[in-house]
N, C-alpha and C. Protein backbone atom coordinates (compact mmCIF):
# COMPACT_ATOMS: atom_id res chain seq x y z
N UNK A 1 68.85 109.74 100.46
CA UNK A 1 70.12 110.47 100.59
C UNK A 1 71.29 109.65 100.09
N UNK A 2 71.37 108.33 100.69
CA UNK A 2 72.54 107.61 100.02
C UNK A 2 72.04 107.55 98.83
N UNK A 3 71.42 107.55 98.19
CA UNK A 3 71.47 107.19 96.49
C UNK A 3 72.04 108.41 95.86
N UNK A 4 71.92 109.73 96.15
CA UNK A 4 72.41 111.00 95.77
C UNK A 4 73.76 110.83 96.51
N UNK A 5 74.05 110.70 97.33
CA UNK A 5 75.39 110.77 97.82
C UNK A 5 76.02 109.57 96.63
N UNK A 6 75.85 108.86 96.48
CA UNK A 6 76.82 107.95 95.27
C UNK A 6 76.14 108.23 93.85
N UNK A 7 75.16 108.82 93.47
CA UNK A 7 75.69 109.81 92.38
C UNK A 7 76.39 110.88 92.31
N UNK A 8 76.39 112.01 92.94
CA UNK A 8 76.90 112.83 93.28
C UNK A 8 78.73 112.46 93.18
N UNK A 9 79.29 111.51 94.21
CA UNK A 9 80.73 111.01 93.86
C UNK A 9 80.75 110.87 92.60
N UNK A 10 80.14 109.64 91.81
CA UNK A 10 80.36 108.88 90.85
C UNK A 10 80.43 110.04 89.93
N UNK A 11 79.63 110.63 89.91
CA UNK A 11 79.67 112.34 88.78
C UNK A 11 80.43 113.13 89.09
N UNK A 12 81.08 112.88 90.11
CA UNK A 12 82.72 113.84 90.17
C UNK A 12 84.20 113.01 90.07
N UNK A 13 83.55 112.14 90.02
CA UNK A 13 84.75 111.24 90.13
C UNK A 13 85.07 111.16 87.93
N UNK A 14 84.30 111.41 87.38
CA UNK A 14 84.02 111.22 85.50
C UNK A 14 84.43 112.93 85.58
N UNK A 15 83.99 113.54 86.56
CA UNK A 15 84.47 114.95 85.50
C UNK A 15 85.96 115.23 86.54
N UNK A 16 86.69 114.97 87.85
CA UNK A 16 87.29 114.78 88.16
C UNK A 16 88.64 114.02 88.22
N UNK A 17 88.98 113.29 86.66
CA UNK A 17 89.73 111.89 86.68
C UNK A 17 91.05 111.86 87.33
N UNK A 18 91.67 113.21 87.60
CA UNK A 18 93.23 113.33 87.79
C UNK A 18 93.52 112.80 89.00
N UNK A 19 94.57 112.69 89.44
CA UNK A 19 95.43 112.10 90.38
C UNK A 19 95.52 113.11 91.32
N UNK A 20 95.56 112.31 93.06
CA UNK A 20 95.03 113.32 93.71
C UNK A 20 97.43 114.12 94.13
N UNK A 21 96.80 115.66 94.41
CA UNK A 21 98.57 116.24 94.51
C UNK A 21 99.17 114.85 95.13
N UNK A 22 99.11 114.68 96.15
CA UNK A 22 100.25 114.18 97.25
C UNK A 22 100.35 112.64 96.93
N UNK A 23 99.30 112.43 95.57
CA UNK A 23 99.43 111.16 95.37
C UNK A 23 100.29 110.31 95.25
N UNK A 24 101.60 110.74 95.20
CA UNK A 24 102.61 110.43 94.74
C UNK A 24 103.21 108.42 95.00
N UNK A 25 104.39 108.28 94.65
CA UNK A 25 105.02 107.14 93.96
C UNK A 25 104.56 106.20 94.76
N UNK A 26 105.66 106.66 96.29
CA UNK A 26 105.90 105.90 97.56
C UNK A 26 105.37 106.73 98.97
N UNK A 27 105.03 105.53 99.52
CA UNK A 27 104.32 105.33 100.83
C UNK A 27 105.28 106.69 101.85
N UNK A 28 106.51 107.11 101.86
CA UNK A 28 107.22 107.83 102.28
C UNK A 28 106.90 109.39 101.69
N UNK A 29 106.98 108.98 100.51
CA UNK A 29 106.60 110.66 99.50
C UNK A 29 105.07 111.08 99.85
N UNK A 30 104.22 110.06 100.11
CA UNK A 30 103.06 110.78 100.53
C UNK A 30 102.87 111.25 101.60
N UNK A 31 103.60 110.43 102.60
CA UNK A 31 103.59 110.92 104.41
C UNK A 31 104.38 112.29 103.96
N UNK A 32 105.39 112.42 103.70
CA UNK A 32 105.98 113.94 103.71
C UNK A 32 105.32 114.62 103.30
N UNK A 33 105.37 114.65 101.90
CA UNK A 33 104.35 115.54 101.23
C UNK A 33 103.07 116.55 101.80
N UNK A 34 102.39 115.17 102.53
CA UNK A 34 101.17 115.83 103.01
C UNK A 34 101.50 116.22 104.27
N UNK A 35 102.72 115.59 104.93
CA UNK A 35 102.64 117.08 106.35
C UNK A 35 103.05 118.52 105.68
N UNK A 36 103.72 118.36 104.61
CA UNK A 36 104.36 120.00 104.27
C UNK A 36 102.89 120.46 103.79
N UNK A 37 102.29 119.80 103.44
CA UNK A 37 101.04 120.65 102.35
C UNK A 37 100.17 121.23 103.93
N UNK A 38 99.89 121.36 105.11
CA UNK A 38 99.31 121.90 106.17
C UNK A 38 99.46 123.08 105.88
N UNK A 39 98.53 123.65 105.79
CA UNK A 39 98.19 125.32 105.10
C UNK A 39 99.51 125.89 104.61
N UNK A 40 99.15 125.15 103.51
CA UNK A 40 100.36 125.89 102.26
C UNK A 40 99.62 124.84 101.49
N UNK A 41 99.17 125.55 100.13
CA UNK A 41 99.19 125.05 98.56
C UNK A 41 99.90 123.95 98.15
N UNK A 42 99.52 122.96 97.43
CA UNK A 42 99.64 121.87 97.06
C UNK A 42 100.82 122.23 95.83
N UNK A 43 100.43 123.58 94.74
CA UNK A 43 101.56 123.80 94.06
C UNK A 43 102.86 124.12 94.85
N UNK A 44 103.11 124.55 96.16
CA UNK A 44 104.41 125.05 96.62
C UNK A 44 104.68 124.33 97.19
N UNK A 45 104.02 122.87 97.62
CA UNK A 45 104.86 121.72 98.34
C UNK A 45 105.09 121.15 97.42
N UNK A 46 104.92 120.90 95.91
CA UNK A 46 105.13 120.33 94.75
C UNK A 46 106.62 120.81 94.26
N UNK A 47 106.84 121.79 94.17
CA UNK A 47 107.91 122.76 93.91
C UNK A 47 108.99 122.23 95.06
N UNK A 48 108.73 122.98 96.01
CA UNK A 48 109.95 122.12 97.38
C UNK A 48 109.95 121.13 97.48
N UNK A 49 108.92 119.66 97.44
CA UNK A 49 109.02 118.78 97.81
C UNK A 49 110.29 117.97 96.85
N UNK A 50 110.57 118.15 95.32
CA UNK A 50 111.55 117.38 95.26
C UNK A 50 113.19 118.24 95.76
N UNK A 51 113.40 119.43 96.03
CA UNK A 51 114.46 119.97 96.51
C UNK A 51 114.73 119.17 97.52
N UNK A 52 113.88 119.18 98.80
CA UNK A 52 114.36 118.37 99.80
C UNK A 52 114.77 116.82 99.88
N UNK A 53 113.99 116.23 98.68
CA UNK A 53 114.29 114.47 98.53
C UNK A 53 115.71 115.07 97.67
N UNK A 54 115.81 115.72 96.79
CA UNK A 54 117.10 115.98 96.24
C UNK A 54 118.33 116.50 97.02
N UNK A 55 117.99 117.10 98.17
CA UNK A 55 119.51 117.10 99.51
C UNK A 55 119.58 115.63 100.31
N UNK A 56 118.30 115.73 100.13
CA UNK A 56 117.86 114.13 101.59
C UNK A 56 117.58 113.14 100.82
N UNK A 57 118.18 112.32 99.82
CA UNK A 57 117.38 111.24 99.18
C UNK A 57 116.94 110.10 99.91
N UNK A 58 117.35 109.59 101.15
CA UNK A 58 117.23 108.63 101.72
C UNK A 58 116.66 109.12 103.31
N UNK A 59 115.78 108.44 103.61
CA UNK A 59 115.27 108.80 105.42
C UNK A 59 116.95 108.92 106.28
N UNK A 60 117.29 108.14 106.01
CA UNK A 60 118.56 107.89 106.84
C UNK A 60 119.29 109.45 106.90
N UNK A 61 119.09 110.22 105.49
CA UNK A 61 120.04 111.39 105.62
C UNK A 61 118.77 112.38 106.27
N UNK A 62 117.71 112.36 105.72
CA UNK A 62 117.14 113.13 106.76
C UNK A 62 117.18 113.33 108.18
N UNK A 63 117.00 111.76 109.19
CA UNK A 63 117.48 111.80 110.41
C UNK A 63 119.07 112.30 110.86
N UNK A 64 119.46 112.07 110.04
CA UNK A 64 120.94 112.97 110.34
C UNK A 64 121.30 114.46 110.09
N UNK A 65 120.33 114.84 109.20
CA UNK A 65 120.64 116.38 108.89
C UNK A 65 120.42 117.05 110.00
N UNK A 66 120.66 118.18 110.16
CA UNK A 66 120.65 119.34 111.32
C UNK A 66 119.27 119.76 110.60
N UNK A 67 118.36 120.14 111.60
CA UNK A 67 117.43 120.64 111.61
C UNK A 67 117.62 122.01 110.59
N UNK A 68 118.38 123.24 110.70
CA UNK A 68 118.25 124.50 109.51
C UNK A 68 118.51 123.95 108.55
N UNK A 69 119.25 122.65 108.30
CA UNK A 69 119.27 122.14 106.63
C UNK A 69 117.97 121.90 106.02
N UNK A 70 117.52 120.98 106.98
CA UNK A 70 116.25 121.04 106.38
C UNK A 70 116.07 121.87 106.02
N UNK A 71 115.52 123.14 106.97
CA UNK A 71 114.52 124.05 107.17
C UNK A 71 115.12 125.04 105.66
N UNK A 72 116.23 124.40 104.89
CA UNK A 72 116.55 125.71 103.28
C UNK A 72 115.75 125.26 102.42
N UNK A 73 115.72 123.93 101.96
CA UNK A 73 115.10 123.68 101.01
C UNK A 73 113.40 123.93 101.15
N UNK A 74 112.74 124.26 102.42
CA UNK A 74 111.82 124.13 102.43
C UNK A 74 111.21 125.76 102.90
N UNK A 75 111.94 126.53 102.74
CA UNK A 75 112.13 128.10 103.10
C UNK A 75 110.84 128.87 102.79
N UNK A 76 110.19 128.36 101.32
CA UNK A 76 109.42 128.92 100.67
C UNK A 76 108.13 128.61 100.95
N UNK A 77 107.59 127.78 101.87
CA UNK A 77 106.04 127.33 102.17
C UNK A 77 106.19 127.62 103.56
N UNK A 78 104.77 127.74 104.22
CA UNK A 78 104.33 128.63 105.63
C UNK A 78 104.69 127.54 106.17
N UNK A 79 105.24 128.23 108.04
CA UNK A 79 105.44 126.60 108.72
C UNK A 79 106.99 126.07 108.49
N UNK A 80 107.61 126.49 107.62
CA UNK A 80 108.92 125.53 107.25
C UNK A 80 109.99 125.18 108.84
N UNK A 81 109.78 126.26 109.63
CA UNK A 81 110.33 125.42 110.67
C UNK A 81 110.09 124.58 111.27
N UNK A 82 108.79 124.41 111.99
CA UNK A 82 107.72 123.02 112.35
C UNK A 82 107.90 122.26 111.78
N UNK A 83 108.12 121.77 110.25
CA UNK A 83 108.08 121.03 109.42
C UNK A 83 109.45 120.92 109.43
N UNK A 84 109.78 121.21 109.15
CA UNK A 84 111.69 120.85 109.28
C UNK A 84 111.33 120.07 110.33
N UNK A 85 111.35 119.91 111.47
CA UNK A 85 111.33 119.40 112.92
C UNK A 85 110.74 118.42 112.41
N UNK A 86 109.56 117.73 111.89
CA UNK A 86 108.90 117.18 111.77
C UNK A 86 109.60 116.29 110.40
N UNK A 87 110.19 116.69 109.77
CA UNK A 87 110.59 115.47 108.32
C UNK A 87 111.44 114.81 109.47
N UNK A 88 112.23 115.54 109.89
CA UNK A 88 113.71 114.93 111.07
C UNK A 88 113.07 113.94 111.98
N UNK A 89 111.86 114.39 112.49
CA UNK A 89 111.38 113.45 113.73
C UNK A 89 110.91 112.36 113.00
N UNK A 90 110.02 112.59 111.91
CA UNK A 90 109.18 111.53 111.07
C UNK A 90 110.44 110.04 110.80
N UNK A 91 111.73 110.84 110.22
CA UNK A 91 112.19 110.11 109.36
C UNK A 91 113.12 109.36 110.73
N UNK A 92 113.38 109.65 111.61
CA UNK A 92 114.10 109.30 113.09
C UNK A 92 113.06 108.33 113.26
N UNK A 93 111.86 108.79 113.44
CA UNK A 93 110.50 107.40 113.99
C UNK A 93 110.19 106.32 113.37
N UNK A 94 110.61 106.62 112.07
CA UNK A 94 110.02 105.28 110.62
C UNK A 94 111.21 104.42 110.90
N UNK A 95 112.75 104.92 111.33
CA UNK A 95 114.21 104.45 111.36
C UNK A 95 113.86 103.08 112.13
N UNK A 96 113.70 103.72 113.60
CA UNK A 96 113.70 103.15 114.99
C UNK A 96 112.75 102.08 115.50
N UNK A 97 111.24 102.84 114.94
CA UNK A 97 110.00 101.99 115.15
C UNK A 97 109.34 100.96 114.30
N UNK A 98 109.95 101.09 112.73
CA UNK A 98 109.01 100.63 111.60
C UNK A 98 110.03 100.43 111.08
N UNK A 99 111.25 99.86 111.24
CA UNK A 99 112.59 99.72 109.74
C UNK A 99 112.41 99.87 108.77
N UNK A 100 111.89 101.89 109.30
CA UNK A 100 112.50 102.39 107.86
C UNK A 100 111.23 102.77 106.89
N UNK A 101 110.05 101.39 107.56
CA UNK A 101 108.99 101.46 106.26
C UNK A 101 107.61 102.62 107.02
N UNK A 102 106.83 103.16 106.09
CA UNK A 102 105.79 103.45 106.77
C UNK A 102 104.44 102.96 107.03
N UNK A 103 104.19 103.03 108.24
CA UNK A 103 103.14 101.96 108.77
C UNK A 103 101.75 102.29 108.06
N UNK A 104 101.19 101.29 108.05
CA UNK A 104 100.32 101.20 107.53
C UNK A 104 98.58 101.08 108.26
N UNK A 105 98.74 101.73 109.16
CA UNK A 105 97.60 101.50 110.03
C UNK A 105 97.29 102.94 110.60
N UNK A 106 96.18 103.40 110.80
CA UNK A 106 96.13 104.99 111.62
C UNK A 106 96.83 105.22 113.01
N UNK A 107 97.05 104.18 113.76
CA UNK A 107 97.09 104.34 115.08
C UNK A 107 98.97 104.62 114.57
N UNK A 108 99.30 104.02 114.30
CA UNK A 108 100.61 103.99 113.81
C UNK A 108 100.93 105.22 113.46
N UNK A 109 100.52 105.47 112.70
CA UNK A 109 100.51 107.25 111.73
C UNK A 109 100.64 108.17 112.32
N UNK A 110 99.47 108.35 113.18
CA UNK A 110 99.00 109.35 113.60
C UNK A 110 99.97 109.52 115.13
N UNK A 111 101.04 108.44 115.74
CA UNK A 111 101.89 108.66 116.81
C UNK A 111 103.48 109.49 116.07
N UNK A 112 103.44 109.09 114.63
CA UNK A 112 104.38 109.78 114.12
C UNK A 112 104.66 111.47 114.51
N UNK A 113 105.76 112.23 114.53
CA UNK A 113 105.75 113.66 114.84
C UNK A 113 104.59 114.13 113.65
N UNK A 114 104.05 115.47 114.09
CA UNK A 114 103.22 116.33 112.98
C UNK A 114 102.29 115.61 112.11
N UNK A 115 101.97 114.16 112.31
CA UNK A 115 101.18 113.81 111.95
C UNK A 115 100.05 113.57 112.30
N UNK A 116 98.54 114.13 111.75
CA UNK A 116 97.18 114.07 112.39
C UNK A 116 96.78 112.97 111.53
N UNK A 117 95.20 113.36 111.94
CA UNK A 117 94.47 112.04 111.58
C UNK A 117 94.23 112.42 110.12
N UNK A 118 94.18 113.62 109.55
CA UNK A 118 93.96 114.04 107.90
C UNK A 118 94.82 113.60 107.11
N UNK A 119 95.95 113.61 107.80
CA UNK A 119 97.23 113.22 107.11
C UNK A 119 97.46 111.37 107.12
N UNK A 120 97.16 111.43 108.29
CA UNK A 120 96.90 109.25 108.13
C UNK A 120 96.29 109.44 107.40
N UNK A 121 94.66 109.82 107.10
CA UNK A 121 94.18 109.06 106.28
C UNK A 121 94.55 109.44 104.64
N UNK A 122 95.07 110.18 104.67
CA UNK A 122 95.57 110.62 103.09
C UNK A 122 96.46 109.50 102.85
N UNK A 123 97.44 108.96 104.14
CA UNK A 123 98.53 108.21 103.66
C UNK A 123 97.88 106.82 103.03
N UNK A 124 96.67 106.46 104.28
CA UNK A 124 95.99 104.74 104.23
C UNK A 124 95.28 105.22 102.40
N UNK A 125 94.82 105.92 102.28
CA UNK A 125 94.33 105.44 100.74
C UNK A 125 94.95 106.01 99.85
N UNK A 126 96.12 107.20 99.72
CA UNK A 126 96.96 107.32 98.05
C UNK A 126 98.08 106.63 98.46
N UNK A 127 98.78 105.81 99.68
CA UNK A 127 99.65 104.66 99.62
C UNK A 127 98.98 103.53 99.68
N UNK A 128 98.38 103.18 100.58
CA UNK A 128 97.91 101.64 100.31
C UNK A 128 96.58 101.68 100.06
N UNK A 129 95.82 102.11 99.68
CA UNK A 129 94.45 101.96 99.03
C UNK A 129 93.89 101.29 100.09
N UNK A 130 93.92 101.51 101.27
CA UNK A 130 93.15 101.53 102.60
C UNK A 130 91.91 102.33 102.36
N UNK A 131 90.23 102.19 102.65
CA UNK A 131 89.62 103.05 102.69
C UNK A 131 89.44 103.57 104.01
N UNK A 132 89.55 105.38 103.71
CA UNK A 132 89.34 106.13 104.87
C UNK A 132 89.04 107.79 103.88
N UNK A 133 88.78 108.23 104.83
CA UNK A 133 88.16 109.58 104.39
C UNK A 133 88.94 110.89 105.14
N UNK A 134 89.84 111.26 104.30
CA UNK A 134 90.68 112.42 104.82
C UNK A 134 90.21 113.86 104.37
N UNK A 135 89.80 114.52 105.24
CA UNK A 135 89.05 116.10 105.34
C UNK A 135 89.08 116.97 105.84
N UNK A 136 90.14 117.63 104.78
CA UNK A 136 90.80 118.94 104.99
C UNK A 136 89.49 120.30 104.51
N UNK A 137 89.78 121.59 104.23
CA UNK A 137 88.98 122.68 104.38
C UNK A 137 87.92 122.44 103.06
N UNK A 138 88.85 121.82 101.77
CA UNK A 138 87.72 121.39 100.75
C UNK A 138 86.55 120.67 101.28
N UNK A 139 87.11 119.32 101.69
CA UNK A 139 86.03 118.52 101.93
C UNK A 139 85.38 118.92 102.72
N UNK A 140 85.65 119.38 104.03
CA UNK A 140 84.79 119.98 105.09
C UNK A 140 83.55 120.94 104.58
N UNK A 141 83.74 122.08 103.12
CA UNK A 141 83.53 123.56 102.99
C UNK A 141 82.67 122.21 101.85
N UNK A 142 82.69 121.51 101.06
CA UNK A 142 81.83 120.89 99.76
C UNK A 142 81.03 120.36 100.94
N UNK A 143 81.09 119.26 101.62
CA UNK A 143 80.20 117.88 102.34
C UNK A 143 79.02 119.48 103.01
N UNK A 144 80.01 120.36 103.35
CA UNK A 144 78.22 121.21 104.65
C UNK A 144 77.25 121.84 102.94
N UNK A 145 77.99 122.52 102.36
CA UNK A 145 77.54 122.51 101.51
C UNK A 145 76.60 122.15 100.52
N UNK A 146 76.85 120.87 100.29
CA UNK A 146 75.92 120.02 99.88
C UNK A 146 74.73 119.43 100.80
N UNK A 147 74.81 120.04 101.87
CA UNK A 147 73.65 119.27 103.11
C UNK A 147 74.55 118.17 103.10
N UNK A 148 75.27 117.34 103.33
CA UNK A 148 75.29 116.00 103.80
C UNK A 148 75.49 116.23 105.31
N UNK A 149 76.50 117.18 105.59
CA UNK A 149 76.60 117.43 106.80
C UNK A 149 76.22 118.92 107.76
N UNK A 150 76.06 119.07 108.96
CA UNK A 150 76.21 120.64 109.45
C UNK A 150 76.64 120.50 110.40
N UNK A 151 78.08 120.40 110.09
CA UNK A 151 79.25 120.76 111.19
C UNK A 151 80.56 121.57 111.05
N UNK A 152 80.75 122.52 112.62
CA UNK A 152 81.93 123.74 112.73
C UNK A 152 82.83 122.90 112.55
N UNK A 153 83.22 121.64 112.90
CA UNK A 153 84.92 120.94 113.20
C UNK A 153 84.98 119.54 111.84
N UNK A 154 86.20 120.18 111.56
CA UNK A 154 86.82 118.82 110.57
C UNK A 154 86.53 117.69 111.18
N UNK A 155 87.01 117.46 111.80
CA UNK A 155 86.78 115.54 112.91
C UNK A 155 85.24 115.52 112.84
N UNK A 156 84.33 116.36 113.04
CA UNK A 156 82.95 115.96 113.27
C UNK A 156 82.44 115.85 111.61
N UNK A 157 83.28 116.76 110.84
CA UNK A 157 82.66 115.88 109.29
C UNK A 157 83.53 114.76 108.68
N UNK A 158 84.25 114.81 109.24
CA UNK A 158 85.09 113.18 109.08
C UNK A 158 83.71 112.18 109.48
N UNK A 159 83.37 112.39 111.00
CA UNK A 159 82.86 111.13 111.22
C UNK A 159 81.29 110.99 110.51
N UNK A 160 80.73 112.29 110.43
CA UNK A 160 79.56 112.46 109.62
C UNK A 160 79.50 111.19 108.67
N UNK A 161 80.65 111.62 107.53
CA UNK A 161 80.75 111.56 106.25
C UNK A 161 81.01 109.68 106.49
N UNK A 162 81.57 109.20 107.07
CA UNK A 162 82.02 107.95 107.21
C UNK A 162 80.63 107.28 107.33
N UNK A 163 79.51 108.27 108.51
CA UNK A 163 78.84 107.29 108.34
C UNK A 163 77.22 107.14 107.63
N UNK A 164 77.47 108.31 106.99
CA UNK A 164 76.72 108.40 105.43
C UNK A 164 77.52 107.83 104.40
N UNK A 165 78.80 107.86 103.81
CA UNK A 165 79.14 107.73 102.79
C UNK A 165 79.15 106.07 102.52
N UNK A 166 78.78 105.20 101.27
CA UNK A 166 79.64 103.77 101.56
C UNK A 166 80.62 103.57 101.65
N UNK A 167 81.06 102.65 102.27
CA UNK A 167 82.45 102.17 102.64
C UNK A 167 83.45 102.03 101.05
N UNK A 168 82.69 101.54 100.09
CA UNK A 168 83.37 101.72 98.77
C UNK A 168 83.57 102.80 98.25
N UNK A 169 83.00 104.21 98.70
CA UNK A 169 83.39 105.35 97.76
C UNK A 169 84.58 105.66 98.67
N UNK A 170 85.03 105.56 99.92
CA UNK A 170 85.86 106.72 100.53
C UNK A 170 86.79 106.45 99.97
N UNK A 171 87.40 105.78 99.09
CA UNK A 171 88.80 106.16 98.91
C UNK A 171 88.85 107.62 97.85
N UNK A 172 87.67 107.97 97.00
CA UNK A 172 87.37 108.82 95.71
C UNK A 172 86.99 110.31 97.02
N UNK A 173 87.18 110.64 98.00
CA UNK A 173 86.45 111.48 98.40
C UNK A 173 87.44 112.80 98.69
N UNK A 174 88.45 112.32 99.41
CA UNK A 174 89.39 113.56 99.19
C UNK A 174 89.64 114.26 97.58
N UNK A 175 90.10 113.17 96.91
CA UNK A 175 90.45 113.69 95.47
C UNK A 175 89.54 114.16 95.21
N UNK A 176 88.35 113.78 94.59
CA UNK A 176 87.32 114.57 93.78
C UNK A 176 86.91 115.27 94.15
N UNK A 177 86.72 115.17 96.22
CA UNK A 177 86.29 117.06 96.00
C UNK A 177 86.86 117.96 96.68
N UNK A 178 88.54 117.99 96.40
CA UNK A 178 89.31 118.65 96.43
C UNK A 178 89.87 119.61 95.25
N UNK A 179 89.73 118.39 94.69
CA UNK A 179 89.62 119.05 92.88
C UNK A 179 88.26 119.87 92.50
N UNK A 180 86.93 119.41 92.87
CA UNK A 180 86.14 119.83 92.84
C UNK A 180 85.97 121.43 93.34
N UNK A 181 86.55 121.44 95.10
CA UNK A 181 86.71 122.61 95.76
C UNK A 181 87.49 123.71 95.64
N UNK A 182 88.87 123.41 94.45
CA UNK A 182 89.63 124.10 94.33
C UNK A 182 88.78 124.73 92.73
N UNK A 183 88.26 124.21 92.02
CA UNK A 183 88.06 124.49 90.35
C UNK A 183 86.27 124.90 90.33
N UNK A 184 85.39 124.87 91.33
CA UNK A 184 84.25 125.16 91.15
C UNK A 184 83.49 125.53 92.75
N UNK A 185 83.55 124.96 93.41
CA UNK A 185 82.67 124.74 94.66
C UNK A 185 83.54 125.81 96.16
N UNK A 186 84.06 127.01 95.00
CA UNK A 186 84.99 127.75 96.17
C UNK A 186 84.65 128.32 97.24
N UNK A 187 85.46 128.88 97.69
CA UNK A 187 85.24 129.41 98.88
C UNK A 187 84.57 130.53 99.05
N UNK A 188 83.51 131.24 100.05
CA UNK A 188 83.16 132.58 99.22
C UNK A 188 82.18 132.40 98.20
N UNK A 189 82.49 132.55 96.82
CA UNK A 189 81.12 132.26 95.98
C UNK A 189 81.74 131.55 94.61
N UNK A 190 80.83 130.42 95.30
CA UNK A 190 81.26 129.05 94.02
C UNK A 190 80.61 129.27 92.96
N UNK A 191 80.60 128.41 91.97
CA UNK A 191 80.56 128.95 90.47
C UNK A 191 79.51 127.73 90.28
N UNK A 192 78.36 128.09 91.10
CA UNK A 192 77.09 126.83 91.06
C UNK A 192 76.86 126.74 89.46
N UNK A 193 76.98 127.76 88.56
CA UNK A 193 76.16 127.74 87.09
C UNK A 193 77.34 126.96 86.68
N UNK A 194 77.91 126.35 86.80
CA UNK A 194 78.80 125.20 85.70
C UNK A 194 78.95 124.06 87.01
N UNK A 195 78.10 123.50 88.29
CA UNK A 195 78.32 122.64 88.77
C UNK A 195 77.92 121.39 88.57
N UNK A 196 78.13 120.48 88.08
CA UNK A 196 78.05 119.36 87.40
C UNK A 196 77.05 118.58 88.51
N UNK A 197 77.07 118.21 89.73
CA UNK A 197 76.49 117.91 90.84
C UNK A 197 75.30 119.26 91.55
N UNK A 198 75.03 120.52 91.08
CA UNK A 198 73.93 121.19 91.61
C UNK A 198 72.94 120.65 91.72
N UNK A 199 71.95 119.42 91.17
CA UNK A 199 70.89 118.78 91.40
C UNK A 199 70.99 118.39 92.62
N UNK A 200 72.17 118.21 93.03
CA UNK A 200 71.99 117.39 94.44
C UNK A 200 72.33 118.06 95.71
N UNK A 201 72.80 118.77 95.55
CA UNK A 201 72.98 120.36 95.97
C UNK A 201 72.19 120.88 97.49
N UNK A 202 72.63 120.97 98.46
CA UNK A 202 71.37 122.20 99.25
C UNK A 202 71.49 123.24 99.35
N UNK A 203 72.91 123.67 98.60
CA UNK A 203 73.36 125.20 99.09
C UNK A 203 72.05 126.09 98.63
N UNK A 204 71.36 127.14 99.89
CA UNK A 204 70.66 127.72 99.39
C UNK A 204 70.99 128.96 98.20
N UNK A 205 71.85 129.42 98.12
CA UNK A 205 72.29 130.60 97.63
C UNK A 205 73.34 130.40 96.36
N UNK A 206 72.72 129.58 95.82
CA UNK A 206 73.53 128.76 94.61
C UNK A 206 73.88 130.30 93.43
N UNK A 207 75.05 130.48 92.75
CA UNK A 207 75.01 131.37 92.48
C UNK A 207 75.01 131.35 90.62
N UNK A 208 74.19 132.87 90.35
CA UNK A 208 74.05 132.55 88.85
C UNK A 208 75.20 132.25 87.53
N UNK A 209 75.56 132.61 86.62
CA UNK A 209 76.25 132.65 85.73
C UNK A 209 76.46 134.29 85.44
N UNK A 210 77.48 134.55 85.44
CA UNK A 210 78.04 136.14 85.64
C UNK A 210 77.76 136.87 84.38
């Protein structure tokens, strides 16, 4: 199984090369980013996400804005009030607790407002190239998929996957098969006849070429 599990990456990671969304610059742009992206599309937090650094360029003005300021620039993705609450609290907690910077450890992260453990670990490896394995509905809906795992709850294929996967691939695991999950391995009925990884595959019900 581990020898297919690191082909399987390694062959998505060559037809996969792009940069994962929330990958962004700074350690700050990715913590935001990825709380706004919580069920809402990666293109419509892409779109809002620089409006709001463009009212708020600095944490400092975020913790000072009134909560409905936020909540304009970010009008257009599901959630924008929660999330409003949450840039304000985030950027108030990084001020007070961390001067300013964002921490770099899960336990840290994950005490931040609106921040879970999917979202730490997105931050520990597209900011600091920490390995960890962050698994949202892609990864969850590819890993059962593929047999590696058979589990109802995200957290239980988090820990699955951690302790099948090697410690050297997790940083490649959100990206590639997120990209993977969004462009082939969908939801409903994936497009098995162009899957680059079907050899390794258990889905029984792999589907033909239309």
């Amino acid at each position: 199984m581990t020898k297919n599990v690191r082909k399987t990456i390694e062959t998505l990671k060559r037809e996969f090369p792009g940069k994962g969304a929330v990958e962004l610059d700074r350690p700050e742009d990715v913590l935001l980013a990825t709380v706004l992206s919580a069920r809402t599309r990666d293109e419509q937090v892409l779109k809002v996400y620089p409006k709001l650094r463009a009212k708020f360029p600095k944490l400092a003005d975020l913790a000072a804005a009134k909560t409905y300021d936020i909540e304009k620039p970010l009008s257009e993705i599901g959630l924008f009030r929660a999330k409003a609450r949450a840039m304000k609290g985030i950027a108030r907690a990084l001020i007070a607790e961390h001067g300013g910077k964002v921490p770099d450890t899960r336990d840290a992260l994950v005490a931040l407002p609106g921040v879970g453990r999917k979202t730490a670990n997105c931050v520990l490896c597209y900011a600091f190239r920490k390995p960890a394995i962050a698994v949202d509905t892609h990864v969850h809906r590819v890993a059962n998929r593929l047999g590696w795992v058979r589990a109802k709850r995200v957290e239980d294929t988090e820990q699955a996957l951690m302790r099948l996967i090697p410690r050297d691939l997790w940083l490649h695991v959100n990206r590639v098969f997120v990209q993977f999950g969004r462009n082939i391995c969908l939801p409903g009925r994936p497009r098995c006849w162009k899957c680059p990884v079907a050899r390794f595959c258990a889905f029984p019900n792999k589907t033909p070429k239309p």
